[in-house]
C-alpha atoms as a PDB file:
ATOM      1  CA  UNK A   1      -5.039  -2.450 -13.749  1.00  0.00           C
ATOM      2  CA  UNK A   2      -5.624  -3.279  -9.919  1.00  0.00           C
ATOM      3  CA  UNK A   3      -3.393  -6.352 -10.886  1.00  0.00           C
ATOM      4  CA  UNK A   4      -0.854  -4.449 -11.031  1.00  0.00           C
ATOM      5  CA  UNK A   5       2.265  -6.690 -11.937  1.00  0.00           C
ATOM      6  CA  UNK A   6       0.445  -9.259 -14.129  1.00  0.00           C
ATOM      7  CA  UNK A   7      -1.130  -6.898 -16.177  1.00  0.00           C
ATOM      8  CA  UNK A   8       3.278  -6.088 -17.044  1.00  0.00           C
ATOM      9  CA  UNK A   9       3.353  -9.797 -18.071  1.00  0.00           C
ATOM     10  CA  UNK A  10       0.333  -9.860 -20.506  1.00  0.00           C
ATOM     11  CA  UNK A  11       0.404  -5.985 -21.422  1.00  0.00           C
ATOM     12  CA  UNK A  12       4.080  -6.414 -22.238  1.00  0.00           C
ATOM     13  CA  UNK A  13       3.576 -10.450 -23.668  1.00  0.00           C
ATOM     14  CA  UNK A  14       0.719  -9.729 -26.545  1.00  0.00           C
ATOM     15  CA  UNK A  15       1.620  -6.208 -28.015  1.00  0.00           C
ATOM     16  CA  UNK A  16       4.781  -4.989 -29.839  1.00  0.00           C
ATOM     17  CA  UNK A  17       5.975  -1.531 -27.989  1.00  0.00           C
ATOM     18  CA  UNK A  18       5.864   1.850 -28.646  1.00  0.00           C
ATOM     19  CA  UNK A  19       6.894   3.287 -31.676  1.00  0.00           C
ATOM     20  CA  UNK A  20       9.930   5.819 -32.484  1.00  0.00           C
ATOM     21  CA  UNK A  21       8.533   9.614 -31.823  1.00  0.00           C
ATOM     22  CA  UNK A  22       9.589  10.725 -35.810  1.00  0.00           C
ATOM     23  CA  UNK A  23       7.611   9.659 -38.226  1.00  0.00           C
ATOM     24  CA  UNK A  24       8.548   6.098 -40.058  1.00  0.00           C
ATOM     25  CA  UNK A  25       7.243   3.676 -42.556  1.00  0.00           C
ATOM     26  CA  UNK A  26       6.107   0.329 -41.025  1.00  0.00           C
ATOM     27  CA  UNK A  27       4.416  -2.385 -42.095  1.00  0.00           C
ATOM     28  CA  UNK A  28       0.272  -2.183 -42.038  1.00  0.00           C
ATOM     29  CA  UNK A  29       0.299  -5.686 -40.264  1.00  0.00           C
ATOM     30  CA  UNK A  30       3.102  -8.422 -38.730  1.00  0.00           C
ATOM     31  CA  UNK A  31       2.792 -11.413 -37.169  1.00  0.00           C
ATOM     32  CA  UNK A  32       4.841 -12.746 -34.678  1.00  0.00           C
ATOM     33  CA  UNK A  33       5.726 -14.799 -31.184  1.00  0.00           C
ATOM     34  CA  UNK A  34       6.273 -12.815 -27.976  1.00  0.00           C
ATOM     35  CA  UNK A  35       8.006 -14.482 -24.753  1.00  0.00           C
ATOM     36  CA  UNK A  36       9.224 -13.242 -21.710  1.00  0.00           C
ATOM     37  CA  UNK A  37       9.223 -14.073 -17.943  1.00  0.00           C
ATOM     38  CA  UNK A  38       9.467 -12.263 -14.782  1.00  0.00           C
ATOM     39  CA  UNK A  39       9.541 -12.784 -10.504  1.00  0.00           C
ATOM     40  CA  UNK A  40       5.807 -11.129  -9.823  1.00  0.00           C
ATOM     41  CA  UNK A  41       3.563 -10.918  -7.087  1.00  0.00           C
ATOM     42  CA  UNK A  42       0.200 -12.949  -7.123  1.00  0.00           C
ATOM     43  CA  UNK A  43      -2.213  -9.701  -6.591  1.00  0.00           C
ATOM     44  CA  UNK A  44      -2.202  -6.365  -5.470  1.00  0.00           C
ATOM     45  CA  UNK A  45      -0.436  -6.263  -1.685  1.00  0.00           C
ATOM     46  CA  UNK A  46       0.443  -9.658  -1.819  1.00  0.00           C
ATOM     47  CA  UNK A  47       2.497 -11.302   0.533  1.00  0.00           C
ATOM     48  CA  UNK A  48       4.443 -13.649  -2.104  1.00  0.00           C
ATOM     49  CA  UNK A  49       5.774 -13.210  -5.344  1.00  0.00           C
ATOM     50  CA  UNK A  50       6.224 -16.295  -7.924  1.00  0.00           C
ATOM     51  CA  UNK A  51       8.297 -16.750 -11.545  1.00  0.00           C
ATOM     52  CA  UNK A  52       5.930 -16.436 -14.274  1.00  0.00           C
ATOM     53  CA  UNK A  53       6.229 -16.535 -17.731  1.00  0.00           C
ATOM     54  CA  UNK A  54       4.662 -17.088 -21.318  1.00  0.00           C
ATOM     55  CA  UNK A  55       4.890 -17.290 -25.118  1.00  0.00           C
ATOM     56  CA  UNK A  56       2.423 -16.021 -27.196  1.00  0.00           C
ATOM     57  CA  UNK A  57       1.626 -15.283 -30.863  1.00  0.00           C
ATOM     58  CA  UNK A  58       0.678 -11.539 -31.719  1.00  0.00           C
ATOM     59  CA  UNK A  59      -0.398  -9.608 -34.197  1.00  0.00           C
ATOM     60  CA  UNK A  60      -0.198  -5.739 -35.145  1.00  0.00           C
ATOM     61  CA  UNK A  61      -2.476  -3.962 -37.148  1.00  0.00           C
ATOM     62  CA  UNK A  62      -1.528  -0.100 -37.808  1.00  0.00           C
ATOM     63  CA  UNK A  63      -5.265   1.131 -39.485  1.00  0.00           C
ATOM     64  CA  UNK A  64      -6.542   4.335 -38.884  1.00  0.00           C
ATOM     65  CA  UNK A  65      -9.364   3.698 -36.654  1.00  0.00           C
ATOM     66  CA  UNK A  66      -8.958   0.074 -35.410  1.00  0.00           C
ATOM     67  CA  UNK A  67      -5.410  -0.896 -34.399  1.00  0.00           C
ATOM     68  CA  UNK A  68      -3.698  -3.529 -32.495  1.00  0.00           C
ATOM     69  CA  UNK A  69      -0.335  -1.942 -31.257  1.00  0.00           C
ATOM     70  CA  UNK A  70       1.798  -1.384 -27.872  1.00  0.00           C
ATOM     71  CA  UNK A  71      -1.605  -0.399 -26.682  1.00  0.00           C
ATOM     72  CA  UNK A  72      -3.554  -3.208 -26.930  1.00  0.00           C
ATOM     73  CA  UNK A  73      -6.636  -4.107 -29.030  1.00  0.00           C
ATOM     74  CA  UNK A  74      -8.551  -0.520 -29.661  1.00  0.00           C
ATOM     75  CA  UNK A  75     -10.466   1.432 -31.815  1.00  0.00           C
ATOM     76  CA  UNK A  76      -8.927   4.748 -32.305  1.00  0.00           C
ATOM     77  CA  UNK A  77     -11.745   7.262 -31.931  1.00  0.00           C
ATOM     78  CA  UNK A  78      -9.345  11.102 -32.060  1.00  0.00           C
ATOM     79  CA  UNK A  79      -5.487  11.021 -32.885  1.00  0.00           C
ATOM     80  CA  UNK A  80      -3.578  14.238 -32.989  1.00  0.00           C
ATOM     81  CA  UNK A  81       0.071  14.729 -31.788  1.00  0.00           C
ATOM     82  CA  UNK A  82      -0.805  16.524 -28.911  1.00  0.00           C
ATOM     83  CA  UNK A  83      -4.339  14.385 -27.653  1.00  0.00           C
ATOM     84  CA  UNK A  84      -5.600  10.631 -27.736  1.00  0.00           C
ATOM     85  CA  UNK A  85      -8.852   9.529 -27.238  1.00  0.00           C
ATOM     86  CA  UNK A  86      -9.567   5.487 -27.845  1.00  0.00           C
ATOM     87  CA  UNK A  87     -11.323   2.599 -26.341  1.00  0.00           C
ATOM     88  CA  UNK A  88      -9.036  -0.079 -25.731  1.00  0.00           C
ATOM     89  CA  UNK A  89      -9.023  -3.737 -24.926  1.00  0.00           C
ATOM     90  CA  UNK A  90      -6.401  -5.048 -22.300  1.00  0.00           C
ATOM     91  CA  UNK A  91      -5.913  -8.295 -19.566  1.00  0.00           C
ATOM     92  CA  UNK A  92      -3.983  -9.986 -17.116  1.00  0.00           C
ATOM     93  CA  UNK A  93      -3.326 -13.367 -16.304  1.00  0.00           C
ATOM     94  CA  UNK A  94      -4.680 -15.671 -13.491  1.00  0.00           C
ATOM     95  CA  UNK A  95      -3.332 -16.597 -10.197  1.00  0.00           C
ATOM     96  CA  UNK A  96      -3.763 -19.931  -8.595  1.00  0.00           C
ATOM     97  CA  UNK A  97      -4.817 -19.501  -4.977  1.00  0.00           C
ATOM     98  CA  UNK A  98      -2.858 -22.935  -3.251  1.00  0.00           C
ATOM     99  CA  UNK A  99       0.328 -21.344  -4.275  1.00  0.00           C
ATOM    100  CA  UNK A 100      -0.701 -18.299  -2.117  1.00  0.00           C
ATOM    101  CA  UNK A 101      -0.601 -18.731   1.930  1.00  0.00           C
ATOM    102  CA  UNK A 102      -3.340 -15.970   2.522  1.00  0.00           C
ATOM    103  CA  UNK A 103      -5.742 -17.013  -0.217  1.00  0.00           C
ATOM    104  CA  UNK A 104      -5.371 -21.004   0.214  1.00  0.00           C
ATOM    105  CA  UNK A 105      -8.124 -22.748   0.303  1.00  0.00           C
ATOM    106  CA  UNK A 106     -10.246 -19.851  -1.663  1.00  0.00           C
ATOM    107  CA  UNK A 107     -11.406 -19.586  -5.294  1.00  0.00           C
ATOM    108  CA  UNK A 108      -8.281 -19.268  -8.068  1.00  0.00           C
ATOM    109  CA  UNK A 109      -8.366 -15.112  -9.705  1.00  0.00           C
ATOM    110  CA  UNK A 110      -9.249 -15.889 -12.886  1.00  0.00           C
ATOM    111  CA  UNK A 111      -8.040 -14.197 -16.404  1.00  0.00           C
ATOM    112  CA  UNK A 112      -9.118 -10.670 -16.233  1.00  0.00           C
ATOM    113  CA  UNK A 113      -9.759  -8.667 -19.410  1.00  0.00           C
ATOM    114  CA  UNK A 114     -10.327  -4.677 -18.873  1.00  0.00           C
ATOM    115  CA  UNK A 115     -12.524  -2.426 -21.660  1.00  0.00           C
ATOM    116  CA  UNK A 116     -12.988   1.026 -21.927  1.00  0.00           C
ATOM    117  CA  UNK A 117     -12.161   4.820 -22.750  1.00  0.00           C
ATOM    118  CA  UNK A 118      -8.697   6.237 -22.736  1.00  0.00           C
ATOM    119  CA  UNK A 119      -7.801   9.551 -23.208  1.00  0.00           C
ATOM    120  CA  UNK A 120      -3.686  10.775 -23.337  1.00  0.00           C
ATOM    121  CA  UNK A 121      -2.633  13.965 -23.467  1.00  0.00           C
ATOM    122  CA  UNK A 122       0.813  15.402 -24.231  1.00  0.00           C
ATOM    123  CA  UNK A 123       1.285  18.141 -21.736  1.00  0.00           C
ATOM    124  CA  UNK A 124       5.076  18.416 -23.002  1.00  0.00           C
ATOM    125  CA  UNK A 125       7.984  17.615 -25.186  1.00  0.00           C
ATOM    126  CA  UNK A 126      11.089  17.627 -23.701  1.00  0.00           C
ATOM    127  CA  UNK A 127      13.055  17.335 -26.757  1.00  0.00           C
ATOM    128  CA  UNK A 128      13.396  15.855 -30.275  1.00  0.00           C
ATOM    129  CA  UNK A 129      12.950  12.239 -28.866  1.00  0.00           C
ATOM    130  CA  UNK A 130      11.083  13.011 -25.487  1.00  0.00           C
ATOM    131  CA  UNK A 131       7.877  13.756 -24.137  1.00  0.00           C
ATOM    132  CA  UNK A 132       5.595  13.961 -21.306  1.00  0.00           C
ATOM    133  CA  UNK A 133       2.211  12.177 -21.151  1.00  0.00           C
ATOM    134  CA  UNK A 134      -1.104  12.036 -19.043  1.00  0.00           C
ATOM    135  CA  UNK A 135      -3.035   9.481 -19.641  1.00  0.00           C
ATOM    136  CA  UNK A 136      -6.589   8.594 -18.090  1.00  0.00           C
ATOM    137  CA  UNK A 137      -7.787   4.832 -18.889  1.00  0.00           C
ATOM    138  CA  UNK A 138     -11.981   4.005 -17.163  1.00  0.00           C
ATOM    139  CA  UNK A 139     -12.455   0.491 -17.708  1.00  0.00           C
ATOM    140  CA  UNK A 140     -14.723  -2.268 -16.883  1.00  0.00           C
ATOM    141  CA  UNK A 141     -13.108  -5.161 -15.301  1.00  0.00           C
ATOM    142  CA  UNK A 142     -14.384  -8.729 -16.333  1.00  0.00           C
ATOM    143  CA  UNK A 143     -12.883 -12.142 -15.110  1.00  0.00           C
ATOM    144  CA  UNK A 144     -13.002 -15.564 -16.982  1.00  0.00           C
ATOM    145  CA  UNK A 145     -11.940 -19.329 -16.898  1.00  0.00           C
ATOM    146  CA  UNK A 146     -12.866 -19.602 -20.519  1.00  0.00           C
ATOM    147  CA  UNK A 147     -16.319 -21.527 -19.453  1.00  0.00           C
ATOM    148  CA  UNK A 148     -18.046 -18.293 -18.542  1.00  0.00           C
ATOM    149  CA  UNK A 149     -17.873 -14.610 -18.369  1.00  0.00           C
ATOM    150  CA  UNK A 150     -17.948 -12.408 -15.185  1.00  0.00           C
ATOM    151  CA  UNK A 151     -17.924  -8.673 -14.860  1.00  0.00           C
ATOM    152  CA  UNK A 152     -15.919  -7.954 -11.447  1.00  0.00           C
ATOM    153  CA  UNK A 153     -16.140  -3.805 -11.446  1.00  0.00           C
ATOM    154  CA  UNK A 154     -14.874  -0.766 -12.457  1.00  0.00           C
ATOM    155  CA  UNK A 155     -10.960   1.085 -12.133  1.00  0.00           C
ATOM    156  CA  UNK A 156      -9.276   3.907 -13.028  1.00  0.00           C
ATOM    157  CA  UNK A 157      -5.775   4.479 -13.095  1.00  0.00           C
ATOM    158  CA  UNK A 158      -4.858   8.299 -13.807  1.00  0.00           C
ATOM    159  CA  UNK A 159      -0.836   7.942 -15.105  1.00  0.00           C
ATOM    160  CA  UNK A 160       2.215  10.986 -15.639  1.00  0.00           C
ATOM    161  CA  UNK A 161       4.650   9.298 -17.909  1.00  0.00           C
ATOM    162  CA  UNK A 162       7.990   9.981 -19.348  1.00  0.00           C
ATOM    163  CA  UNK A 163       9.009   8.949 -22.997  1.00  0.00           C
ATOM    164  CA  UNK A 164      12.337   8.483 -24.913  1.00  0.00           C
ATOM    165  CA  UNK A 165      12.008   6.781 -27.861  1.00  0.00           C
ATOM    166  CA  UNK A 166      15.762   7.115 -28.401  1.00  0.00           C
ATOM    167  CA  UNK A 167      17.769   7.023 -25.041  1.00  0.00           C
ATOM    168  CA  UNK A 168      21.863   8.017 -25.473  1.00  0.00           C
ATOM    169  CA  UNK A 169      21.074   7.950 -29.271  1.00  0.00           C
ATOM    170  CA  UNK A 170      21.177   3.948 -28.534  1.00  0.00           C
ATOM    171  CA  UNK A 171      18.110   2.707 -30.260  1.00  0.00           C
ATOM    172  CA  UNK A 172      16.643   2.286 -26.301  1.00  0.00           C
ATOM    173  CA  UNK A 173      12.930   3.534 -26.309  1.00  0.00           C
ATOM    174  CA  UNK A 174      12.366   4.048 -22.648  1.00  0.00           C
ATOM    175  CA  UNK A 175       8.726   4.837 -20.801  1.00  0.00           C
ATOM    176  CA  UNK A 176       9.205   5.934 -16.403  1.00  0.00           C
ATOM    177  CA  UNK A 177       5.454   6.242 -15.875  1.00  0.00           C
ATOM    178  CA  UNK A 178       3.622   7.108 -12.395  1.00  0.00           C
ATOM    179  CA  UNK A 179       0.365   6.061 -11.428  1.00  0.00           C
ATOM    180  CA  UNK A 180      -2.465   5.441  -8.804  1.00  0.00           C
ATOM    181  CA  UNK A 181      -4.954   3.314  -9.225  1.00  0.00           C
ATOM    182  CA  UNK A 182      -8.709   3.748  -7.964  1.00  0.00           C
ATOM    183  CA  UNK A 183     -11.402   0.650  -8.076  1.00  0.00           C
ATOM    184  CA  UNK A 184     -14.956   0.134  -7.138  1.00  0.00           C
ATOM    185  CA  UNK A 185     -16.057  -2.448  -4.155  1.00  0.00           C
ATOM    186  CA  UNK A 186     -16.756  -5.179  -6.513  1.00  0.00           C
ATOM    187  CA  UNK A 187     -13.253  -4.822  -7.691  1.00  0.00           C
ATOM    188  CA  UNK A 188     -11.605  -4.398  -4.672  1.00  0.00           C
ATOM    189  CA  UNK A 189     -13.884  -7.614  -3.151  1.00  0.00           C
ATOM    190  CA  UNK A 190     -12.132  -9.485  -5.774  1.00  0.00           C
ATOM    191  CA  UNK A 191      -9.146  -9.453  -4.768  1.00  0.00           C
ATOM    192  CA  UNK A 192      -9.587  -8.757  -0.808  1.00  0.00           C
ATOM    193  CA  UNK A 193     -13.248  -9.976   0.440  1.00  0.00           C
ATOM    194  CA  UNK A 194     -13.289 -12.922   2.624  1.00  0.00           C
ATOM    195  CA  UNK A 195     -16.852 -14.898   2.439  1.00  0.00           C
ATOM    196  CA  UNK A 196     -17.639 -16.318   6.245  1.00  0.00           C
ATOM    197  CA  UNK A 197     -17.643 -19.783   4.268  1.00  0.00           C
ATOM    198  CA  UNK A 198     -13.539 -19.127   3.309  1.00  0.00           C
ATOM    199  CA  UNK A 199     -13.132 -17.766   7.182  1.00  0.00           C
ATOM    200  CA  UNK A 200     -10.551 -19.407   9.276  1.00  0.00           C
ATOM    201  CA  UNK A 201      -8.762 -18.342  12.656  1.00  0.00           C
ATOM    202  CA  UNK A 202      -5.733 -16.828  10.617  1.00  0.00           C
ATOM    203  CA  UNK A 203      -8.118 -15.429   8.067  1.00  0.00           C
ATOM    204  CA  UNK A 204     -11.319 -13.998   9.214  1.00  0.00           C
ATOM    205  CA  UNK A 205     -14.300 -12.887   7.706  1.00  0.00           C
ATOM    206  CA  UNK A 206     -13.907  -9.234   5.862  1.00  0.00           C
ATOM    207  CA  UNK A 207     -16.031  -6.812   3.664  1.00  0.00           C
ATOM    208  CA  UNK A 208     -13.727  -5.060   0.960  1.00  0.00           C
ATOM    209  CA  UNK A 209     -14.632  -1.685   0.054  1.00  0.00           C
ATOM    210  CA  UNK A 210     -13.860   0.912  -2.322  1.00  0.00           C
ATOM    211  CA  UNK A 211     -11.712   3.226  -3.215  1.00  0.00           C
ATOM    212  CA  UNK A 212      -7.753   4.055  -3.777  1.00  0.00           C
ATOM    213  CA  UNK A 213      -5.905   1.214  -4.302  1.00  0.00           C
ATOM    214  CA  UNK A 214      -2.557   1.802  -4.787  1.00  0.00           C
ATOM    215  CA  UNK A 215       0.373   3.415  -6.453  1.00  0.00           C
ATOM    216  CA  UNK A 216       2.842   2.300  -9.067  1.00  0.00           C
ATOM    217  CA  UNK A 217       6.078   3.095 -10.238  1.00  0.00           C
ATOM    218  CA  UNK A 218       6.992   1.553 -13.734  1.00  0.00           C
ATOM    219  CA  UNK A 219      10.390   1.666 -15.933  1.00  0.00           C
ATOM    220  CA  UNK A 220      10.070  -0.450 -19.245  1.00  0.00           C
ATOM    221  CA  UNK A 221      12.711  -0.864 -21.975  1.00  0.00           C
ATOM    222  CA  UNK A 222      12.752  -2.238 -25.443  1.00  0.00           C
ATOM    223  CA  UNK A 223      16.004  -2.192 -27.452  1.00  0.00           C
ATOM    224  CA  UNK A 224      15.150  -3.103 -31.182  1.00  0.00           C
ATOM    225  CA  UNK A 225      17.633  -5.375 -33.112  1.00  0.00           C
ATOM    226  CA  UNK A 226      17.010  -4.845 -36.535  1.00  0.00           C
ATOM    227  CA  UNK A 227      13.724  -4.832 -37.772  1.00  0.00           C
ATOM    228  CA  UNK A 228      12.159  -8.701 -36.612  1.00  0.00           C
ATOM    229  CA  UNK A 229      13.890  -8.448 -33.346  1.00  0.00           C
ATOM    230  CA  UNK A 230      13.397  -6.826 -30.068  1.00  0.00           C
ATOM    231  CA  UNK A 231      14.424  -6.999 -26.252  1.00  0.00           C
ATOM    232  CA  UNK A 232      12.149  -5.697 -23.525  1.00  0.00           C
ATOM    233  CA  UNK A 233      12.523  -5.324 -20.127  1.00  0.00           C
ATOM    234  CA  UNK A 234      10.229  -3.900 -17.395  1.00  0.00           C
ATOM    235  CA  UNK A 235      10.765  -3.452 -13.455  1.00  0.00           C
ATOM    236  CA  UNK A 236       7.640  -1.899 -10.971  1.00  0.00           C
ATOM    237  CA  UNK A 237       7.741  -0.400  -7.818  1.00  0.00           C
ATOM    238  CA  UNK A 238       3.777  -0.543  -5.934  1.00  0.00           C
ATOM    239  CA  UNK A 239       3.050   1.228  -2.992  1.00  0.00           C
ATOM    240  CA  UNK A 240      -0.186   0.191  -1.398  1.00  0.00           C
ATOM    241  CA  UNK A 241      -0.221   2.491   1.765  1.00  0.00           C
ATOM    242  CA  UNK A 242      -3.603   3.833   2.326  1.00  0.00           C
ATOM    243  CA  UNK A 243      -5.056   1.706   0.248  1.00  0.00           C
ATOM    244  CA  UNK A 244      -9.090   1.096   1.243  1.00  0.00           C
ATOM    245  CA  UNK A 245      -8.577  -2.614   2.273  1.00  0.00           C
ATOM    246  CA  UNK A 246      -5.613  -2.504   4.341  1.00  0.00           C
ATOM    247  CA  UNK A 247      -7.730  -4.172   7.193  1.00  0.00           C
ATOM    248  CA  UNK A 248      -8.126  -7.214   4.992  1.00  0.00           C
ATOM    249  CA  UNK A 249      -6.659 -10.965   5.986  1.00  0.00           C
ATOM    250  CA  UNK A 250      -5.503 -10.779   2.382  1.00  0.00           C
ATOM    251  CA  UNK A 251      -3.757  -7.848   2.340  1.00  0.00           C
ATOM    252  CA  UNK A 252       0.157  -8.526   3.094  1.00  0.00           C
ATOM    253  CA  UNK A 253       2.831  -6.213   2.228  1.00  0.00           C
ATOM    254  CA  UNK A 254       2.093  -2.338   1.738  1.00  0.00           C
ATOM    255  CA  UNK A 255       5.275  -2.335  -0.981  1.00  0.00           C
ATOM    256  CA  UNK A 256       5.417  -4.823  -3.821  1.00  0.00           C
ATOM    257  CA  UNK A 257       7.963  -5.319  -6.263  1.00  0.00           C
ATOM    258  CA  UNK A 258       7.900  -7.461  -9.613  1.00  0.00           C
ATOM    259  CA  UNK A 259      10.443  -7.366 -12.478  1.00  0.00           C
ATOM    260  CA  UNK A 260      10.592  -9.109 -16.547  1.00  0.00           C
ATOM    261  CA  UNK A 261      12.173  -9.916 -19.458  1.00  0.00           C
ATOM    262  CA  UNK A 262      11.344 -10.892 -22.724  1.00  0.00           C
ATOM    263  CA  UNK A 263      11.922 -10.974 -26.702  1.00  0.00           C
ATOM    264  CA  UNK A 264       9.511 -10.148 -29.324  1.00  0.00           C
ATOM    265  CA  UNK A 265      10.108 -11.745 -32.430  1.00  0.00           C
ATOM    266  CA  UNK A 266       8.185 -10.456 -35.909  1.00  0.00           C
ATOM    267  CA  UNK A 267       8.208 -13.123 -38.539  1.00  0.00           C
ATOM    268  CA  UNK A 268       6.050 -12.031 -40.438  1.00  0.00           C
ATOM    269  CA  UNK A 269       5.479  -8.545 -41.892  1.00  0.00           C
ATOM    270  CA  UNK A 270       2.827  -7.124 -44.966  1.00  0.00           C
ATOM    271  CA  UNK A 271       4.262  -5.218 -47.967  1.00  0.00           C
ATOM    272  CA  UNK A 272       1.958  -2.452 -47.481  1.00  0.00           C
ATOM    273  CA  UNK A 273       3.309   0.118 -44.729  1.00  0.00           C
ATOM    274  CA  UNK A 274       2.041   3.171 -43.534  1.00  0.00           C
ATOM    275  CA  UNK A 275       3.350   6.373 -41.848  1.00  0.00           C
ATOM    276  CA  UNK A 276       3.560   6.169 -38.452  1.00  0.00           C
END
């Protein structure tokens, strides 16, 4: 999502990854605690990064329509090897905006949750273990403080990704995915529009519009350790050159950089399994 790093620390903080490419019996439903941390930057072109990090409980639920997996809360509407379609539930966390020299003195970004349609094609396999993916998430973007809801716009974020679910025969499951991300003005003012009453001689006045946002370059790793256990790790590379709201006060660095690490520990797992 337009956040483009913090969206790494919850996506990656509240879901279990992917699962192996063969077929498997897992449990129908764990519980567990996820925690992780990582050096990320405060929002989209940002001028400063900060260390961030969380622990959460989580829960997976493998049913056939409604699951919560590596892909967030969804409802699983078509499921065939080769095509996805599902409407998913994701979110990233907030940012406070006296840590940040452009944004001090503004409102804090709020938690933002993201809903909507996702469709994922296979366009190949590369091998046993591999596989190439296109994926097209449209979601609506809503922000909260937990004392009221806000809808902020609209994204898309059209991704090409590479899968190994068993790097070097290691156990490694390994996703290199490539995306660029488009939002709509209220979006983009979000993160870049500068109200006349937040105006000051280093930061003037400015009216985000919309339009491309940027472009990201993602590796993530998790290396299982049994069955309970797993290690994840997950480094991005965003280009914002071109984006619509370059002009903006807010708008510092055209390449952005964030990096984490984390374990995700199951506890808890149901005697029923299914075939996944």
């Amino acid at each position: 999502m337009p956040r483009l790093i913090r969206i790494m620390a919850l996506v990656l903080l509240t879901s279990v990854m992917a699962a192996a490419a063969k077929a498997e019996e897992k449990p129908l439903f764990e519980l567990g605690l996820v925690g992780g941390g990582g050096y990320l930057p405060d929002y989209p072109a940002a001028g400063q990064n900060h260390f961030n990090g969380i622990v959460l409980p989580f829960a997976v639920y493998r049913g056939k329509f409604f699951r919560a997996d590596d892909k967030g809360l969804r409802g699983r509407l078509v499921h065939n090897p080769d095509f996805e379609l599902d409407v998913s539930l994701s979110g990233s966390l907030d940012a406070d905006s006296d840590k940040n020299d452009a944004r001090r003195g503004m409102p804090d970004l709020d938690h933002l949750a993201e809903l909507g349609p996702r469709a994922q094609w296979t366009v190949a396999r590369a091998a046993r273990w591999a596989k190439v993916d296109l994926e097209l998430p449209l979601r609506a973007v809503f922000s909260t403080d937990f004392s009221s809801v806000e809808h902020q716009g609209f994204l898309i974020e059209p991704q090409l990704a590479y899968q190994h679910a068993n790097i070097f025969h290691s156990g490694v499951k390994l996703k290199l995915g490539l995306s660029v991300i488009f939002a709509d003005k209220d979006l983009q003012s979000y993160f870049y529009q500068v109200e006349p009453r937040f105006a000051t001689a280093s930061r003037p006045a400015y009216d985000a519009q919309g339009g491309y946002l940027g472009s990201r370059l993602r590796l993530s790793l998790l290396r299982p350790f049994g069955k309970r256990l797993k290690l994840f790790a997950a480094a991005d590379v965003n280009s914002h050159s071109g984006a619509a709201n370059e002009d903006s006060p807010l708008f510092r660095e055209k390449l952005t950089y964030g990096a984490g690490l984390g374990l995700i520990w199951s506890f808890y797992h149901s005697d029923r399994t299914v075939n996944e």
